[in-house]
N, C-alpha and C. Protein backbone atom coordinates (compact mmCIF):
# COMPACT_ATOMS: atom_id res chain seq x y z
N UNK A 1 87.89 180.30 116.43
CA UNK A 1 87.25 179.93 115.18
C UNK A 1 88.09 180.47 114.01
N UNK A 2 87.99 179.85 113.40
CA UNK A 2 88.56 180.04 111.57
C UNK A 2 87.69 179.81 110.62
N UNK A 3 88.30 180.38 109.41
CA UNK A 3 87.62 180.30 108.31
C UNK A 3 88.49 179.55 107.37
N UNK A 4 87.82 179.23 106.20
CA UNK A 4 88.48 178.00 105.19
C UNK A 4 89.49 179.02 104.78
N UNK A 5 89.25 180.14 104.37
CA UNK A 5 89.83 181.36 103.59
C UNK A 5 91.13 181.71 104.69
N UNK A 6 91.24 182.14 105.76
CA UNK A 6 92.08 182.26 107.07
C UNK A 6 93.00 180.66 107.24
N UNK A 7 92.80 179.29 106.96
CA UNK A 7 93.48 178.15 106.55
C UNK A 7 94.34 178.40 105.59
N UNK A 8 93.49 178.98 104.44
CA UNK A 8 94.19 179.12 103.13
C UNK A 8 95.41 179.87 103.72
N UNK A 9 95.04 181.20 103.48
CA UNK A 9 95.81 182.36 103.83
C UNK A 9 97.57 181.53 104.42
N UNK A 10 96.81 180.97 105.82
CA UNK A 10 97.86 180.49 106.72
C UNK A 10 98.90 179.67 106.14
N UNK A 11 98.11 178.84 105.25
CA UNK A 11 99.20 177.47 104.76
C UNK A 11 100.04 178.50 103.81
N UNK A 12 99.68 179.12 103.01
CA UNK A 12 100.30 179.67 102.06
C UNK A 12 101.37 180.85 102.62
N UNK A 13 101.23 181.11 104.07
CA UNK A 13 102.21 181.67 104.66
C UNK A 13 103.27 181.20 105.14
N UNK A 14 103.36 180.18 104.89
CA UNK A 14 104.79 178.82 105.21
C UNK A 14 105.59 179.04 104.02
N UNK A 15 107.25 179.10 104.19
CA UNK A 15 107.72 178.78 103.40
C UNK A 15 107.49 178.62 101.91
N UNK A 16 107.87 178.72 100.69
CA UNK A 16 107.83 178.18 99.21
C UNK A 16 106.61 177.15 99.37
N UNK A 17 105.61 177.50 99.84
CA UNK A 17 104.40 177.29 99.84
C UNK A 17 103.50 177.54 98.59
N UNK A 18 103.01 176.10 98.00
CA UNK A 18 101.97 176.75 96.86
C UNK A 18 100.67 176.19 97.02
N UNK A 19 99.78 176.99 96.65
CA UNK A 19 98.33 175.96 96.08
C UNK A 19 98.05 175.68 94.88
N UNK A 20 97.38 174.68 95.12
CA UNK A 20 97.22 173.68 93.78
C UNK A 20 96.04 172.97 93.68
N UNK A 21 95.87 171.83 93.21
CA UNK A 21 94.83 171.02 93.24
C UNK A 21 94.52 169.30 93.02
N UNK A 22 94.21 168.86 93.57
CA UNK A 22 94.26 166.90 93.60
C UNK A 22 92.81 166.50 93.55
N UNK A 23 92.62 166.27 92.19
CA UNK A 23 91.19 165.98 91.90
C UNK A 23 90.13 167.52 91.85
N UNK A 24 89.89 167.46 92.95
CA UNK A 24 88.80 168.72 93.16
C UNK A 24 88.97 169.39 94.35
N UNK A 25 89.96 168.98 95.20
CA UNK A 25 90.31 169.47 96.45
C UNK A 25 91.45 170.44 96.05
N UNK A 26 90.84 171.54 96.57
CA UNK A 26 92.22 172.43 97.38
C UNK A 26 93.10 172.10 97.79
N UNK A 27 94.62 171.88 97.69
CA UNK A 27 95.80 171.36 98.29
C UNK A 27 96.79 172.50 98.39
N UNK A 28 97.84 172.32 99.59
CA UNK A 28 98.94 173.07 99.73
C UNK A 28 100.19 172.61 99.89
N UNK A 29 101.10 172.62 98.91
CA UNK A 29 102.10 171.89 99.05
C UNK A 29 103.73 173.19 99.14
N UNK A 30 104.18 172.04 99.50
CA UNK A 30 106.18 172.31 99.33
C UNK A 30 106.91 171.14 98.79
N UNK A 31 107.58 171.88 98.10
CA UNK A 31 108.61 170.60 97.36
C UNK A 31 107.82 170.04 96.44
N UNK A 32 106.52 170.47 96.18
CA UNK A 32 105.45 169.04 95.27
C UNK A 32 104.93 168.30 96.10
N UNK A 33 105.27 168.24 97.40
CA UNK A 33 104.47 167.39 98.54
C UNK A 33 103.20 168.60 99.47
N UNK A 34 102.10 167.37 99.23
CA UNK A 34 101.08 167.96 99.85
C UNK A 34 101.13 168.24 101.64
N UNK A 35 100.96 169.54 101.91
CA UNK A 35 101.00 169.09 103.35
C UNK A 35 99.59 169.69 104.15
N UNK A 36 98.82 170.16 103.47
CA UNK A 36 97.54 170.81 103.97
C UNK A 36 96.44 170.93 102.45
N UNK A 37 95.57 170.39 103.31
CA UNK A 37 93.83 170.74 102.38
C UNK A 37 92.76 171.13 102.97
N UNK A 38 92.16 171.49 101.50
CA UNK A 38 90.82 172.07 102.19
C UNK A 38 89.61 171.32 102.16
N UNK A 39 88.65 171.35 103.13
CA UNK A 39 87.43 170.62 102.83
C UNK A 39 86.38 171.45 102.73
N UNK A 40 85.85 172.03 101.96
CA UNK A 40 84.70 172.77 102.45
C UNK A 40 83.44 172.27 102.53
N UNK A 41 83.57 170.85 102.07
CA UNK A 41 81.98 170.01 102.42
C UNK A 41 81.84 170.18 103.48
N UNK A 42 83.03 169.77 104.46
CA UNK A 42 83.28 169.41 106.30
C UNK A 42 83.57 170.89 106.88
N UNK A 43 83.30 172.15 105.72
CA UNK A 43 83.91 173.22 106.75
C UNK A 43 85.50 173.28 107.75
N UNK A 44 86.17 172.22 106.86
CA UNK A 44 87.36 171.72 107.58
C UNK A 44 88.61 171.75 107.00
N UNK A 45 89.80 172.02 107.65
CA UNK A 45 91.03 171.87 106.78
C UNK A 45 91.39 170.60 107.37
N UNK A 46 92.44 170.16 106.25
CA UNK A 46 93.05 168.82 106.38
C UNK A 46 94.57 168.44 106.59
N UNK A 47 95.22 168.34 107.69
CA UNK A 47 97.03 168.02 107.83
C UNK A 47 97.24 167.00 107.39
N UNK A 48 98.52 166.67 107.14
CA UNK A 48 99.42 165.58 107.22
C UNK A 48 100.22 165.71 107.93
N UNK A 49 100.51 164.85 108.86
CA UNK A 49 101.27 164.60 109.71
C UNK A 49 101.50 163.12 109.95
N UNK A 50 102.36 163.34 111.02
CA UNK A 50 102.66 161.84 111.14
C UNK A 50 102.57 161.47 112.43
N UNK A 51 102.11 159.50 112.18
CA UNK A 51 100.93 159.83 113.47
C UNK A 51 101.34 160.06 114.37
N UNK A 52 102.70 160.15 115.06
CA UNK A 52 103.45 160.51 116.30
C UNK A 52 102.48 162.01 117.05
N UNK A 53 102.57 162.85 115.78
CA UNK A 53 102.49 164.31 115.64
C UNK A 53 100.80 164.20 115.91
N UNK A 54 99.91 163.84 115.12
CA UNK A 54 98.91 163.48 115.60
C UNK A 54 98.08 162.86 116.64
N UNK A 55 99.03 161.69 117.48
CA UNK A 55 98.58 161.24 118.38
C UNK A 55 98.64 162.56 119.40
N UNK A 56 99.95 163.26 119.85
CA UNK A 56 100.19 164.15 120.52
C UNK A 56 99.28 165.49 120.66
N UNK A 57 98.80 165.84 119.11
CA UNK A 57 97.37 166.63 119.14
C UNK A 57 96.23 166.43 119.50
N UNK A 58 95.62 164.97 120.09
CA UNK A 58 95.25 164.36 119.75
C UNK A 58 94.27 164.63 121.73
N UNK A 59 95.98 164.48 122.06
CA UNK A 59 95.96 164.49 123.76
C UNK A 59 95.89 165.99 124.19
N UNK A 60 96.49 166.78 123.56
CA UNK A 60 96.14 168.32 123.50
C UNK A 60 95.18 169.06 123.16
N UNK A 61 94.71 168.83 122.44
CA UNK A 61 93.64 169.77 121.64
C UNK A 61 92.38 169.06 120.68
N UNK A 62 92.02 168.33 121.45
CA UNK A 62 91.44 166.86 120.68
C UNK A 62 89.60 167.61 119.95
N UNK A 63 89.52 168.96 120.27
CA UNK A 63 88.36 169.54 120.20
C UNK A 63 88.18 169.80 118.88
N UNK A 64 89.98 170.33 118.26
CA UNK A 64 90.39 170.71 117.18
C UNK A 64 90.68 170.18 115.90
N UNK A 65 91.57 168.63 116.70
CA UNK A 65 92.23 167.74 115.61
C UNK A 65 91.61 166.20 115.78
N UNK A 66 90.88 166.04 114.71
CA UNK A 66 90.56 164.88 114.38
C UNK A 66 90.81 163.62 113.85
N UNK A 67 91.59 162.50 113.63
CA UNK A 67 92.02 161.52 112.41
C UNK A 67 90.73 161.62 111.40
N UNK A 68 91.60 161.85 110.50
CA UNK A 68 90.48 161.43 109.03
C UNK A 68 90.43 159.97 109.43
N UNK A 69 88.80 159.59 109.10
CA UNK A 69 88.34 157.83 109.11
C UNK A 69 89.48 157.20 107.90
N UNK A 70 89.33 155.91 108.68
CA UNK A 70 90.24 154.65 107.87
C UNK A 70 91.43 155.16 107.75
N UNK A 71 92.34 154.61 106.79
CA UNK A 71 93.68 154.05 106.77
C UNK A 71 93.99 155.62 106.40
N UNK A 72 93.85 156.35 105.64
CA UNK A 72 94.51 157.77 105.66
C UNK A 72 94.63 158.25 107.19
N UNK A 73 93.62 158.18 108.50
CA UNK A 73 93.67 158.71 109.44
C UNK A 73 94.76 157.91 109.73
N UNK A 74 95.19 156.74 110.11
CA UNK A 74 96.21 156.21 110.38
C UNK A 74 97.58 156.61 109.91
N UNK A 75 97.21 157.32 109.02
CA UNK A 75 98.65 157.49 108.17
C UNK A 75 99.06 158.73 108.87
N UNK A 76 98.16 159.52 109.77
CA UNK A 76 98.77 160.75 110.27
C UNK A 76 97.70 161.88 109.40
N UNK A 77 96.76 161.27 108.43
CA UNK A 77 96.25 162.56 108.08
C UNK A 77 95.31 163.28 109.04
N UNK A 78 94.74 164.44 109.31
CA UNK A 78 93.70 164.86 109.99
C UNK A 78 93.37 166.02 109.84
N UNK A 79 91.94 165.68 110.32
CA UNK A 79 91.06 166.65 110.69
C UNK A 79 91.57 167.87 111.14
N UNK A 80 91.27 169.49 110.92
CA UNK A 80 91.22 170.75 111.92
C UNK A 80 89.70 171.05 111.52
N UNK A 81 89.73 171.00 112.71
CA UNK A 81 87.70 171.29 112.73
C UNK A 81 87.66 173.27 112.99
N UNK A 82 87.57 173.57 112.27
CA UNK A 82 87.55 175.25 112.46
C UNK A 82 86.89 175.93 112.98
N UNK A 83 85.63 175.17 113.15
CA UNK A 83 84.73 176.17 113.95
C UNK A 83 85.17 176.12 115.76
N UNK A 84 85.98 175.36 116.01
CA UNK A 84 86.67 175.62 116.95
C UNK A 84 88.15 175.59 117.36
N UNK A 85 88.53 175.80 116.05
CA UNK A 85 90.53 176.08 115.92
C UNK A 85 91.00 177.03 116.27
N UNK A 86 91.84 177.02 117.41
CA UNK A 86 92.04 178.28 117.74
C UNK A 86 93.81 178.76 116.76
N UNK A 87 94.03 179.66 116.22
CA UNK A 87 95.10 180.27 115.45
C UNK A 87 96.09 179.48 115.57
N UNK A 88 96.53 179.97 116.63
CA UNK A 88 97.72 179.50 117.67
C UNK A 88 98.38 177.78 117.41
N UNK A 89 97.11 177.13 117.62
CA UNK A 89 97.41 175.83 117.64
C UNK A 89 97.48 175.11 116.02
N UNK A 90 96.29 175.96 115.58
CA UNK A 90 96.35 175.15 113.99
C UNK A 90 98.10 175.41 113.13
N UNK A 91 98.30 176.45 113.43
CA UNK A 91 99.94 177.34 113.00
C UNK A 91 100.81 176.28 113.78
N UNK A 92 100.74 176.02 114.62
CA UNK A 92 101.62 174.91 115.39
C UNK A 92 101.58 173.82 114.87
N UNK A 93 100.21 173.06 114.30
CA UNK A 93 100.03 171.83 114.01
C UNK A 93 100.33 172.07 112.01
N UNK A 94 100.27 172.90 111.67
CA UNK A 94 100.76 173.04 110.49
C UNK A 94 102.23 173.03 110.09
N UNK A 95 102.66 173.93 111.27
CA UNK A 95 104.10 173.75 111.13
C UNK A 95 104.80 172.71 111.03
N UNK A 96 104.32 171.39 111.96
CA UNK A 96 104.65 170.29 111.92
C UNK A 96 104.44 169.13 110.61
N UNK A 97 103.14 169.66 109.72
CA UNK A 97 102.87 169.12 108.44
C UNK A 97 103.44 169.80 107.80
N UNK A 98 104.54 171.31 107.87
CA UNK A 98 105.08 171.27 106.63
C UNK A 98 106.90 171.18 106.68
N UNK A 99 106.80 170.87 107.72
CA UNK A 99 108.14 170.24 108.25
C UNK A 99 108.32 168.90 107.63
N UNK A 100 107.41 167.84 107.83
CA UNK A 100 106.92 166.68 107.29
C UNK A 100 107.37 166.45 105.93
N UNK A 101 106.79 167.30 105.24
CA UNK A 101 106.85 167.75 103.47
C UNK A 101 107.64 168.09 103.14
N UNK A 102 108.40 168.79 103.72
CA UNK A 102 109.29 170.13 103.19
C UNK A 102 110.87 169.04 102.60
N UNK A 103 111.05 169.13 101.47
CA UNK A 103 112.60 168.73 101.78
C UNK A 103 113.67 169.20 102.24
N UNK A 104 114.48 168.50 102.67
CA UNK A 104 115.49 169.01 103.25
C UNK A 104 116.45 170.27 103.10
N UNK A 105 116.46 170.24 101.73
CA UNK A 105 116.98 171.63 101.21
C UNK A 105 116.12 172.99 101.32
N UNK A 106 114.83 172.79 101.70
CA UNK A 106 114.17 173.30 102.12
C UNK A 106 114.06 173.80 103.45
N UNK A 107 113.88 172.77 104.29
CA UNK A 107 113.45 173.09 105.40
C UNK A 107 115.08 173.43 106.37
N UNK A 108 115.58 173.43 105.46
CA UNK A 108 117.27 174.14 106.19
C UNK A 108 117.11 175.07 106.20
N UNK A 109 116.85 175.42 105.25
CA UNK A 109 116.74 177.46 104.89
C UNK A 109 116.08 177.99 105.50
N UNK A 110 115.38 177.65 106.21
CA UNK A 110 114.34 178.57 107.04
C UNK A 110 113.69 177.81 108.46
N UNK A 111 113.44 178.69 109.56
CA UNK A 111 113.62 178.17 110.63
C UNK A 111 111.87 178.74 110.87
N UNK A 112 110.82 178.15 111.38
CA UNK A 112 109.73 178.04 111.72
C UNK A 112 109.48 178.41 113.23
């Protein structure tokens, strides 16, 4: 289990990691690209990924990672359902959304 606050924490432990905000949502970006949010209506954080990366979570840990409904879920965004995320995996599946984001000049510099 996790907390929204323990999400936070985490994303912001990646790389030139910032928080910010898109509308009324909590967002965490690199480069200016979003790669993690918060939901606290859903008690839930939110990836981007791509759906490769998602399908693959999908088959792994499907307890955890959800597609957001409609065409954003398609796009690779999703669900981490926290009340049953275990550390380990959400840090794994984040890593991969901020790999995603990160530009290149970025994501050279530092190895995950």
């Amino acid at each position: 289990m996790m907390t929204l606050e323990e999400f936070a924490e985490m994303a912001l432990s990646f790389p030139e990691s910032m928080q910010g905000k898109h509308f009324s949502t909590t967002d965490f970006r690199v480069g200016g690209k979003i790669f993690a949010t918060l939901r606290p209506d859903k008690e839930c954080g939110v990836l981007a990924l791509s759906p490769g990366d998602q399908a693959l979570l999908r088959e792994t840990s499907a307890h955890i990672f959800e597609p957001v409904p409609g065409s954003w879920g398609e796009k690779g965004w999703t669900f981490v359902m926290l009340h049953t995320a275990d550390a380990d995996a959400v840090r794994h599946a984040m890593a991969m959304a901020w790999k995603k984001a990160a530009p290149k000049s970025v994501s050279t510099r530092h190895v995950l």
